[in-house]
Protein backbone atom coordinates (compact mmCIF):
# COMPACT_ATOMS: atom_id res chain seq x y z
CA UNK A 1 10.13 -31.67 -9.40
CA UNK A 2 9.38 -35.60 -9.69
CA UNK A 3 11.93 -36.11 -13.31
CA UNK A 4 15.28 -36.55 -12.35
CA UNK A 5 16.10 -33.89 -15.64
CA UNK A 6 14.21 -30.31 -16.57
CA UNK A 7 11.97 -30.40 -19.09
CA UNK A 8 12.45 -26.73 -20.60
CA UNK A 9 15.85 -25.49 -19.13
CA UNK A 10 18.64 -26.64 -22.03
CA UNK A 11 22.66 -26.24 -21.90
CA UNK A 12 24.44 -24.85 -18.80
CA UNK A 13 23.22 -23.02 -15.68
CA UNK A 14 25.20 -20.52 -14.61
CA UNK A 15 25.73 -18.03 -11.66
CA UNK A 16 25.34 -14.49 -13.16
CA UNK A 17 24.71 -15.74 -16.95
CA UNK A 18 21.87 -16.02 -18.99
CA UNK A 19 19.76 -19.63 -18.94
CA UNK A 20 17.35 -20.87 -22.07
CA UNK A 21 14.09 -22.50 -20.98
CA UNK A 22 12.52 -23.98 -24.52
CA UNK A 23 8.51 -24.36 -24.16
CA UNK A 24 7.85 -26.63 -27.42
CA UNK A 25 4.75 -28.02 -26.44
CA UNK A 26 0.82 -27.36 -25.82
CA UNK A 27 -0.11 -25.00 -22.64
CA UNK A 28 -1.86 -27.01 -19.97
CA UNK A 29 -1.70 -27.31 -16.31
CA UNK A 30 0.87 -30.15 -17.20
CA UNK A 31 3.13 -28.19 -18.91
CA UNK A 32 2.95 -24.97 -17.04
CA UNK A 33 3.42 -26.38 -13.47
CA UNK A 34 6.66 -27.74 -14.60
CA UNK A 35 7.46 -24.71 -16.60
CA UNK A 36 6.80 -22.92 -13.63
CA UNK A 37 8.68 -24.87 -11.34
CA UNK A 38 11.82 -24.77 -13.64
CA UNK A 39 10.73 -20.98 -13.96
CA UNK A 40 11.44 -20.23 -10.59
CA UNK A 41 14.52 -22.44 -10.39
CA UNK A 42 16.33 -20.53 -12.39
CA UNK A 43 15.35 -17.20 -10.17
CA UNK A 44 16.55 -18.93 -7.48
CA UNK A 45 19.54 -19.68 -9.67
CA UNK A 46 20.28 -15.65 -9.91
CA UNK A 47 20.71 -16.35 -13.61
CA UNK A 48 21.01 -12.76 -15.48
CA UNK A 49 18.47 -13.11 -17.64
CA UNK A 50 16.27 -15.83 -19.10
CA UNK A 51 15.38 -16.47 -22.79
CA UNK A 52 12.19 -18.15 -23.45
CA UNK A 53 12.14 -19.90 -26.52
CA UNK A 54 8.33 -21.03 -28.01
CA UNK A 55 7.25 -23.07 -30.38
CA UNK A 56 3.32 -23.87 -29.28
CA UNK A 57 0.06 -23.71 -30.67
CA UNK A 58 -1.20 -22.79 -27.39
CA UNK A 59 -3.72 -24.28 -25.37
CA UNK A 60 -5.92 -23.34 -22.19
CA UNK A 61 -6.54 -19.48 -21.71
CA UNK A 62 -6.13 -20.18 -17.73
CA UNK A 63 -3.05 -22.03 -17.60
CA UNK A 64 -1.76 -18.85 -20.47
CA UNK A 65 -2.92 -16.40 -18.39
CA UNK A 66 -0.78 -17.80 -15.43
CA UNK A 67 2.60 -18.25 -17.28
CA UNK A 68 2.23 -14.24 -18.77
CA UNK A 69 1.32 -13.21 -15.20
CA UNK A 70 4.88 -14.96 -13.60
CA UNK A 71 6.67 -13.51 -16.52
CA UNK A 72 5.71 -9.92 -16.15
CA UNK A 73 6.12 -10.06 -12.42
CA UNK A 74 9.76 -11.94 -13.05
CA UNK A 75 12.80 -10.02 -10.99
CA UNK A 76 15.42 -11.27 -13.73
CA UNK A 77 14.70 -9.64 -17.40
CA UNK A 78 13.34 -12.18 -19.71
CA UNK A 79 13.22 -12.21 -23.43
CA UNK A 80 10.81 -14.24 -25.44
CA UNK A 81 11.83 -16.09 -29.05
CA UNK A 82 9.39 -17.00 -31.44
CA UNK A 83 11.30 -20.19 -32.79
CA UNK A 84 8.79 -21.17 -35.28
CA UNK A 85 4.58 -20.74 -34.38
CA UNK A 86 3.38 -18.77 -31.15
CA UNK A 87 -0.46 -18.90 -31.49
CA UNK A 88 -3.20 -18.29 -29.73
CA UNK A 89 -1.78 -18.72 -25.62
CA UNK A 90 1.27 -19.44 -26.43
CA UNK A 91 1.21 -15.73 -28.47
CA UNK A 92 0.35 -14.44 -25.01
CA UNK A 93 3.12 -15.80 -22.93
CA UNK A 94 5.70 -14.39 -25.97
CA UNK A 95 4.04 -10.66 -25.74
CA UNK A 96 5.30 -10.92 -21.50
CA UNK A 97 8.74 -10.74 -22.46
CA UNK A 98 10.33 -7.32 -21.54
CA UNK A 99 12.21 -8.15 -25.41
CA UNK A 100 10.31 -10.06 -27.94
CA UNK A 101 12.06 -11.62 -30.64
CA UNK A 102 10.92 -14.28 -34.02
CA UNK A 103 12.70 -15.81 -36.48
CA UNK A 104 12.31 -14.65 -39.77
CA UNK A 105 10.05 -17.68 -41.08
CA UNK A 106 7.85 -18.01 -38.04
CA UNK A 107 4.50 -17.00 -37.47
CA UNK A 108 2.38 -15.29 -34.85
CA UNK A 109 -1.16 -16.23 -34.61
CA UNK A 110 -3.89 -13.92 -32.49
CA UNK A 111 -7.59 -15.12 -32.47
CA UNK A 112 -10.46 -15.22 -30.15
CA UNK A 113 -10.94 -17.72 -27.21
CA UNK A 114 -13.07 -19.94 -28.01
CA UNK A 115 -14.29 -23.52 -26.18
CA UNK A 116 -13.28 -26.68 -28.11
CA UNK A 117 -15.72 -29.25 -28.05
CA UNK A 118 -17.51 -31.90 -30.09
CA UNK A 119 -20.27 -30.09 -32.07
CA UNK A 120 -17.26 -27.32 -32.37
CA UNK A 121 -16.21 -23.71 -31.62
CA UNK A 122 -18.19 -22.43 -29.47
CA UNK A 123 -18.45 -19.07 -27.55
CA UNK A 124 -19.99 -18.13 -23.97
CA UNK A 125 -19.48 -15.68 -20.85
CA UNK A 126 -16.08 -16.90 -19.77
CA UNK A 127 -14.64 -16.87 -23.39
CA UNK A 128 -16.00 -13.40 -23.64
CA UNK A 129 -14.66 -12.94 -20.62
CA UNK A 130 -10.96 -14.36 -21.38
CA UNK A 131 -11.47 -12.02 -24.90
CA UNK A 132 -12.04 -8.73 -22.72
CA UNK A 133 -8.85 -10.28 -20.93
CA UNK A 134 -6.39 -10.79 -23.72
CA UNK A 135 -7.52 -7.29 -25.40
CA UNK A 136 -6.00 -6.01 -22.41
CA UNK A 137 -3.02 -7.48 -22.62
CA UNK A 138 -2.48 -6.65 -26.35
CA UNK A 139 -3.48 -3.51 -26.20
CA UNK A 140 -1.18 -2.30 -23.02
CA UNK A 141 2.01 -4.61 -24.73
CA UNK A 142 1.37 -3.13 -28.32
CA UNK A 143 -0.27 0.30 -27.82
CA UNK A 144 -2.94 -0.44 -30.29
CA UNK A 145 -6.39 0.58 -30.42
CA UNK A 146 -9.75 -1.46 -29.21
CA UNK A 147 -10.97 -1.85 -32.48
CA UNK A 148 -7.52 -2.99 -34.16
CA UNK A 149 -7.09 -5.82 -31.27
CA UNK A 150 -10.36 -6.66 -31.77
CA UNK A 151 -10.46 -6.74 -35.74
CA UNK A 152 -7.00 -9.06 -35.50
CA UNK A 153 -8.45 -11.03 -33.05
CA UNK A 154 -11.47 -11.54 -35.07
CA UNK A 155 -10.06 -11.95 -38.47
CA UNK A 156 -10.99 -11.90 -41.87
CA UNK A 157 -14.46 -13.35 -42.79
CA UNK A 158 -14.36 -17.34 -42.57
CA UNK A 159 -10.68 -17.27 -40.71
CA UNK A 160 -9.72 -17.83 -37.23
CA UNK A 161 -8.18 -15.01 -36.10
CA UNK A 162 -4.92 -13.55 -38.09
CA UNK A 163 -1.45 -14.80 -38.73
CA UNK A 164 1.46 -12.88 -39.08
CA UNK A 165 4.98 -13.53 -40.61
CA UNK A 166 8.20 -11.76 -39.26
CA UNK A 167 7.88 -8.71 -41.50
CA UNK A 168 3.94 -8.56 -41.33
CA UNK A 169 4.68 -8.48 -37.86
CA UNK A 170 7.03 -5.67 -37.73
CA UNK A 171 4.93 -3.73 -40.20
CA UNK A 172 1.67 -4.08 -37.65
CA UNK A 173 4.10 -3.09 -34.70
CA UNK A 174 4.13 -6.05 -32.57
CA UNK A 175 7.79 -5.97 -33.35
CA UNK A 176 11.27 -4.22 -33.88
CA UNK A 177 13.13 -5.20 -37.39
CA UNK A 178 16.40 -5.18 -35.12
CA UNK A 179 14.85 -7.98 -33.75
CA UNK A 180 14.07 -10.18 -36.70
CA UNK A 181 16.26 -13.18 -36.71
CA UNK A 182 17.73 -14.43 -39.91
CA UNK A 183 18.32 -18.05 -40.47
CA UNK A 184 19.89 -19.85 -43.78
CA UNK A 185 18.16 -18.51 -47.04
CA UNK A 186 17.54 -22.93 -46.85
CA UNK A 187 16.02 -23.13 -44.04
CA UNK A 188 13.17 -20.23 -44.27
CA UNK A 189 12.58 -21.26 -47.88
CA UNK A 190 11.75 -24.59 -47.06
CA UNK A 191 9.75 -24.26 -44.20
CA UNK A 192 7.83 -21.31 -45.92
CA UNK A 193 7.13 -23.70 -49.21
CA UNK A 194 5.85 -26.01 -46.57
CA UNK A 195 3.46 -24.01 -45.00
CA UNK A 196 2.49 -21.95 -48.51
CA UNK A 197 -0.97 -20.68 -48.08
CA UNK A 198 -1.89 -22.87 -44.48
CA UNK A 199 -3.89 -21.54 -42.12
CA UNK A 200 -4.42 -24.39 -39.95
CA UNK A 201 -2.96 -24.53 -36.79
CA UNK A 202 -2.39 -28.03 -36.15
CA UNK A 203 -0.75 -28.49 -39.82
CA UNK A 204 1.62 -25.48 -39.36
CA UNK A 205 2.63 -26.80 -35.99
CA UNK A 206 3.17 -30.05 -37.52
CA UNK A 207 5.48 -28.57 -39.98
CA UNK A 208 7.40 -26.50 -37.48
CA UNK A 209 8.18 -29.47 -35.69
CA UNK A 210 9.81 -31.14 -38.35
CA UNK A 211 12.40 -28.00 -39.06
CA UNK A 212 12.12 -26.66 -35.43
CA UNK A 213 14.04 -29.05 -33.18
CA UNK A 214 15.09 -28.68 -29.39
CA UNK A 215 18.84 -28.48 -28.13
CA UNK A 216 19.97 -31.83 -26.99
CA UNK A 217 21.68 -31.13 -23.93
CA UNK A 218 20.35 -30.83 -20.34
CA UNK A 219 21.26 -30.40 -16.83
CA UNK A 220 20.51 -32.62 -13.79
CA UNK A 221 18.06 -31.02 -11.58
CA UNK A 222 20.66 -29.89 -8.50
CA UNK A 223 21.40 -26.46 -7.77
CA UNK A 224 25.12 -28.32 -6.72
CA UNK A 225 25.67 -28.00 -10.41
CA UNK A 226 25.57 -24.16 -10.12
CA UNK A 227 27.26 -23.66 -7.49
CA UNK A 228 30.18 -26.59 -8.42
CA UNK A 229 30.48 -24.26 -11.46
CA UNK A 230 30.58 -20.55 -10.12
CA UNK A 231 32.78 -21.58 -7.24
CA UNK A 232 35.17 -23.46 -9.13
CA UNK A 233 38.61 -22.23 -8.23
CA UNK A 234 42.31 -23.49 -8.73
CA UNK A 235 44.64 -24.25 -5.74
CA UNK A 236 46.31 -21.05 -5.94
CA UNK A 237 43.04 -19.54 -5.19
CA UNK A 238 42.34 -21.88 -2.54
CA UNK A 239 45.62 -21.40 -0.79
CA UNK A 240 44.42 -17.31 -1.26
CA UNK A 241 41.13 -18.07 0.28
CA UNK A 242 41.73 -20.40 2.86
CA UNK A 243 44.72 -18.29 4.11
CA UNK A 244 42.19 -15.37 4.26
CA UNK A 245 39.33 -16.77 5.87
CA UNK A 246 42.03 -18.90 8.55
CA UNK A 247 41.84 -22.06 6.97
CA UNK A 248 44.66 -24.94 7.27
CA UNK A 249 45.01 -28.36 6.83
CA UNK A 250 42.06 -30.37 5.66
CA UNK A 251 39.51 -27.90 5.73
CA UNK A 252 41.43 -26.12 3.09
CA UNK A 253 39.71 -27.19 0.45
CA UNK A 254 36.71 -25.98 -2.20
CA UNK A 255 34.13 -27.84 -0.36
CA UNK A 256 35.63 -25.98 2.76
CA UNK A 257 36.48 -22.60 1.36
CA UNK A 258 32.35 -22.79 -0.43
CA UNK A 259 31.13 -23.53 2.43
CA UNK A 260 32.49 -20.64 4.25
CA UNK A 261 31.96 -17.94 1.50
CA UNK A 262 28.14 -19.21 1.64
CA UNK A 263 28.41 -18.65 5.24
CA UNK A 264 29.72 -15.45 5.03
CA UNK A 265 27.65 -14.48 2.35
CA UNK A 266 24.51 -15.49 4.35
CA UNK A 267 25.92 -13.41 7.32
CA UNK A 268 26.37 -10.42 4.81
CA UNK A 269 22.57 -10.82 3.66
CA UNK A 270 21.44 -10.99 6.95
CA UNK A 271 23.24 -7.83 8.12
CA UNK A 272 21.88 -6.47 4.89
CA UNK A 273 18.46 -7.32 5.81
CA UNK A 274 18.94 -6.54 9.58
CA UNK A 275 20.25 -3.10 8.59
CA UNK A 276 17.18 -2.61 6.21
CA UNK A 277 15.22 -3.24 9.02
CA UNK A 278 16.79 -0.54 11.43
CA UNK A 279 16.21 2.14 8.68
CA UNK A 280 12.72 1.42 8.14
CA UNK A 281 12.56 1.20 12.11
CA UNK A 282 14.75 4.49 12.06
CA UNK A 283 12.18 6.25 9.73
CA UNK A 284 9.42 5.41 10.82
CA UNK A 285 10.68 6.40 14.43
CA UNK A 286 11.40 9.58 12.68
CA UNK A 287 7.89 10.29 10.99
CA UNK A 288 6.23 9.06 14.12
CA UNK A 289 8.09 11.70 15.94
CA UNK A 290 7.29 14.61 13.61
CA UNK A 291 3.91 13.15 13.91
CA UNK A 292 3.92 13.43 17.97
CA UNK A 293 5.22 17.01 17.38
CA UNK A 294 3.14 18.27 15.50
CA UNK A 295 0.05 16.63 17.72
CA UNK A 296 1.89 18.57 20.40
CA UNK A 297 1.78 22.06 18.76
CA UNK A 298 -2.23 20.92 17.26
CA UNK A 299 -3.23 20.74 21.41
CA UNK A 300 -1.59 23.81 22.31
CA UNK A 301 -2.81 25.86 19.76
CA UNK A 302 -6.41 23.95 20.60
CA UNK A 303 -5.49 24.74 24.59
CA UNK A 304 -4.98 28.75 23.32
CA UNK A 305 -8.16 28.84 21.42
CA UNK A 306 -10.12 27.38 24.59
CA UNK A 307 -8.69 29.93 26.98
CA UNK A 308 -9.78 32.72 24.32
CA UNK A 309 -13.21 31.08 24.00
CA UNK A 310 -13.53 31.03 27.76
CA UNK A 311 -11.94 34.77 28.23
CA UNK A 312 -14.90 35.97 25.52
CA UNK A 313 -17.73 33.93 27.30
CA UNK A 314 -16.82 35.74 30.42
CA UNK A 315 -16.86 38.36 29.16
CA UNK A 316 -20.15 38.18 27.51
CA UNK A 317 -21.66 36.90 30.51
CA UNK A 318 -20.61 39.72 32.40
CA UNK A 319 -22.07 42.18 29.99
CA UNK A 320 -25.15 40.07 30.13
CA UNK A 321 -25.20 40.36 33.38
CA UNK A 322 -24.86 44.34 33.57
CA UNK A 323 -27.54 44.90 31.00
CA UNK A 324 -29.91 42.38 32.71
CA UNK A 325 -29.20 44.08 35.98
CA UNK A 326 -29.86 47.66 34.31
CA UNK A 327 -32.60 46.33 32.31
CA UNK A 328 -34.87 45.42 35.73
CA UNK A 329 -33.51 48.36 37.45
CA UNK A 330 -34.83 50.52 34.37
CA UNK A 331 -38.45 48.18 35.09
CA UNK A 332 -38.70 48.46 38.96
CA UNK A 333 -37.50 52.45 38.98
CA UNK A 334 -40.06 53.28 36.37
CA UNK A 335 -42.91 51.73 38.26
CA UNK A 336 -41.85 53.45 41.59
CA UNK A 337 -41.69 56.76 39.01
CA UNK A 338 -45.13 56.00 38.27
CA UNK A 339 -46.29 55.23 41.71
CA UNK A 340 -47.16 51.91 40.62
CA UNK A 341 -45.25 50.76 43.31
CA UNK A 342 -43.91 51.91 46.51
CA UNK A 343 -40.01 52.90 46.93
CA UNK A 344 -39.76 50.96 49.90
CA UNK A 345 -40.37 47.54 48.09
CA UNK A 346 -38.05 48.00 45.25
CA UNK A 347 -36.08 45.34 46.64
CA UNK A 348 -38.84 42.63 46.75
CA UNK A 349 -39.70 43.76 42.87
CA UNK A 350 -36.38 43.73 41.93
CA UNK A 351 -36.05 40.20 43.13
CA UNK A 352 -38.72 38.99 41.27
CA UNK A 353 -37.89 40.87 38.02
CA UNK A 354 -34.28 38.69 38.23
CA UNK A 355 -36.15 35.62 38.82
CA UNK A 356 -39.13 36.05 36.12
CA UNK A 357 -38.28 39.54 34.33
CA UNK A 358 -41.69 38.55 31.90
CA UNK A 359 -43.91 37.99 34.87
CA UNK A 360 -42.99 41.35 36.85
CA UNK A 361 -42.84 42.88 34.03
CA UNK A 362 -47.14 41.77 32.65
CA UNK A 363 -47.64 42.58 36.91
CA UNK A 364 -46.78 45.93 36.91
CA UNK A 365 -47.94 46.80 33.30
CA UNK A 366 -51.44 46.03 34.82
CA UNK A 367 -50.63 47.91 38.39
CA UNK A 368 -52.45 51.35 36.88
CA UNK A 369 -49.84 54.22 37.86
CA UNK A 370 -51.21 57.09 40.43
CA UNK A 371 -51.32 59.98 37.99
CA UNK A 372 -54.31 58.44 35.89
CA UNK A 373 -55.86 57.45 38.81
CA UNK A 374 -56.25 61.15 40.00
CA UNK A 375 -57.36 61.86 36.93
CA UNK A 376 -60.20 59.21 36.84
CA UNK A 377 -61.33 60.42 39.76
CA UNK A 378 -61.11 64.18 39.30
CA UNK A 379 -63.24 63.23 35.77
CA UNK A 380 -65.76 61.23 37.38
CA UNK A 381 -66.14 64.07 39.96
CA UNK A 382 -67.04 66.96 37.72
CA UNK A 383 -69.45 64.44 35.93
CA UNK A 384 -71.71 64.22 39.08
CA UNK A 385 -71.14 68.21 40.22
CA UNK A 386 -73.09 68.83 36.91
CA UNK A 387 -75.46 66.62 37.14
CA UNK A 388 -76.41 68.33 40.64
CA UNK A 389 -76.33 71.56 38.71
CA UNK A 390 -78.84 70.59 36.94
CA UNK A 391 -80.99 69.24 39.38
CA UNK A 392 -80.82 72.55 41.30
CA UNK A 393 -81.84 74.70 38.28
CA UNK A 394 -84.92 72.37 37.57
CA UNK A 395 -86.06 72.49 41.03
CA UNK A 396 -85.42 76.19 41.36
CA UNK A 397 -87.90 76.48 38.13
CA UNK A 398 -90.54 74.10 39.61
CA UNK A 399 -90.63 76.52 42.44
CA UNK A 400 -91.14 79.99 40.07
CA UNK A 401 -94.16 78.39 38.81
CA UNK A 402 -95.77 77.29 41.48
CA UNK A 403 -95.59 81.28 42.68
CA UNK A 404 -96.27 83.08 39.20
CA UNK A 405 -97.81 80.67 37.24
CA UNK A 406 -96.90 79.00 33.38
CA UNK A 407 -97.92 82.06 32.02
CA UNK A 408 -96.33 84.66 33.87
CA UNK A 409 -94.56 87.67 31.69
CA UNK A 410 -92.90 90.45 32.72
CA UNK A 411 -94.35 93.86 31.67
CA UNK A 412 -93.04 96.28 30.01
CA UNK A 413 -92.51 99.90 31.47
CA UNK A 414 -93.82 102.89 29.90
């Protein structure tokens, strides 16, 4: 940071305490980079918790949207004061505290994004886009409803957006009573005759800056300052110390005795780190072992089901085999039966019926077997031994008539 002093962080910094950043001002990329800066100094810090007071009318939606994102993602717990107005952004960055807080005369304002320019409000994608955004946020922070985020942020007819006091505020659930903060009956009554019935932003900030002011002292930005003050230590905890860690003479002194806690300290986080290291090593040794294991048992049980696949092929095969072998024995000894084929070249048939079993087998269905043969023959023979029959008797006839003529009777004997 360029300033020789923070802007936000007020009164002291200490090691394992709580720390106070105040953002009184307008959220811009200004603002927010040093805020952020200061932000993280005070992480670096190891404070135990940070309070963020606010007292802002808010400002640009992306710049907002950064500060509530560094908040919620913060390591140290944070709690967020309303000191006197939190609208619009600057109502965002209070709802990331892990504990919200407001005084009991300031106000929370919610409304709708909107783009600021010289013809006035207006209203596109990204601001629709920013809306659908901060709905989100409201929603998950205050467990309420679409329509109620949307009808706050929306407002009553001819207002921008809604403002709530302390007790409205409780009473719509954005906030515990416990955490109400009371101020002098003075105080709240004048800054609440002041404001009356105003709705306009700029006015009510105005006013909270007159009865809203910041705390006066700051620190110099060095992290020295923290550590002069958490390692401050009188000489009989020197002489302790140094008599501890073998120190004499001149280097037995804070600067001396610091500087060698930090170094041992730094050794400590490195073992710590070191030793974090081994056990994620160590486990992940240890899963990738379980892992190799159990591949191991996956290819023997794979290695047992291929042997059993093989043992039942070869088996199949074999009985394929048999009933192939029997099926063109059945073929070739059934043609021989049928003296379709002689016994003496069963072999050659047999042969063929294991190289083509279709082809032998249309061959000898066409080879006609001997036993219809004889019969063909024996049919066509008594065919033509009637016919000669026949022939005989005709000519025998012919030869009756020549001798006795056509009209030749037999008599009859008295």
């Amino acid at each position: 940071m360029k300033n020789s002093q923070f802007k936000y962080i007020k009164g002291a910094v200490r090691y394992g305490e709580p720390a106070d950043l105040y953002f009184y001002t307008d959220v811009d990329y200004w603002s927010v980079e040093d805020f952020l800066y200061e932000l993280r100094w005070l992480i670096d810090a190891e404070v135990s918790k940070i309070n963020i007071h606010i007292n802002s009318a808010g400002g640009s939606c992306v710049d907002g949207i950064s500060v509530f994102s560094r908040l919620m993602d913060c390591p140290i717990p944070t709690a967020c004061y309303n000191d006197g107005l939190a609208a619009s952004m600057a109502s965002v960055i209070w709802a990331a505290g892990q504990e919200v807080y407001m005084k009991d005369y300031a106000l929370l304002m919610i409304h709708n994004p909107f783009i600021d320019n010289r013809s006035g409000k207006t209203y596109n994608q990204v601001t629709e886009a920013f809306t659908a955004q901060l709905k989100v946020i409201y929603k998950q922070r205050f467990g309420m409803s679409d329509e109620e985020i949307q009808a706050i942020m929306d407002g009553k007819e001819g207002d921008d957006g809604t403002f709530f006091t302390a007790d409205q505020a409780v009473e719509k659930g954005f906030i515990s009573a416990d955490n109400i903060i009371a101020t002098p009956a003075a105080l709240k009554n004048k800054i609440t005759a002041a404001l009356k019935t105003n709705t306009d932003v700029s006015s009510i900030k105005a006013v909270m800056s007159q009865y809203v002011e910041l705390p006066k002292d700051t620190i110099a930005d060095n992290k020295t300052t923290i550590h002069q003050k958490k390692n401050t230590m009188n000489e009989n905890e020197i002489t302790v110390f140094a008599a501890l860690l073998g120190m004499t003479g001149e280097k037995a002194t804070v600067e001396g005795v610091s500087a060698q806690i930090s170094s041992i300290k730094a050794k400590a986080e490195n073992y710590d780190k070191l030793k974090a290291s081994f056990d994620k090593t160590s486990d992940e040794l240890k899963t990738t072992k379980a892992e190799l294991e159990g591949s191991k048992a996956s290819v023997k049980n794979l290695t047992a089901d291929l042997e059993a696949a093989k043992a039942s092929l070869a088996t199949y095969q074999e009985a394929e085999k048999t009933a192939q072998a029997e099926k063109v024995n059945a073929l070739v000894e059934n043609a021989i039966n049928a003296c379709k084929i002689d016994k003496a070249d069963k072999e050659t048939w047999v042969k063929m019926a294991e190289s083509d079993f279709t082809l032998a087998e249309s061959i000898l269905a066409k080879i006609p077997a001997r036993a219809d043969l004889g019969k063909e023959i024996a049919d066509n023979n008594k065919g033509n031994a009637h016919n000669d029959l026949k022939d005989t008797e005709a000519e025998i006839q012919e030869k009756v008539k020549a001798v006795v003529g056509e009209d030749f009777k037999f008599r009859k004997l008295d």
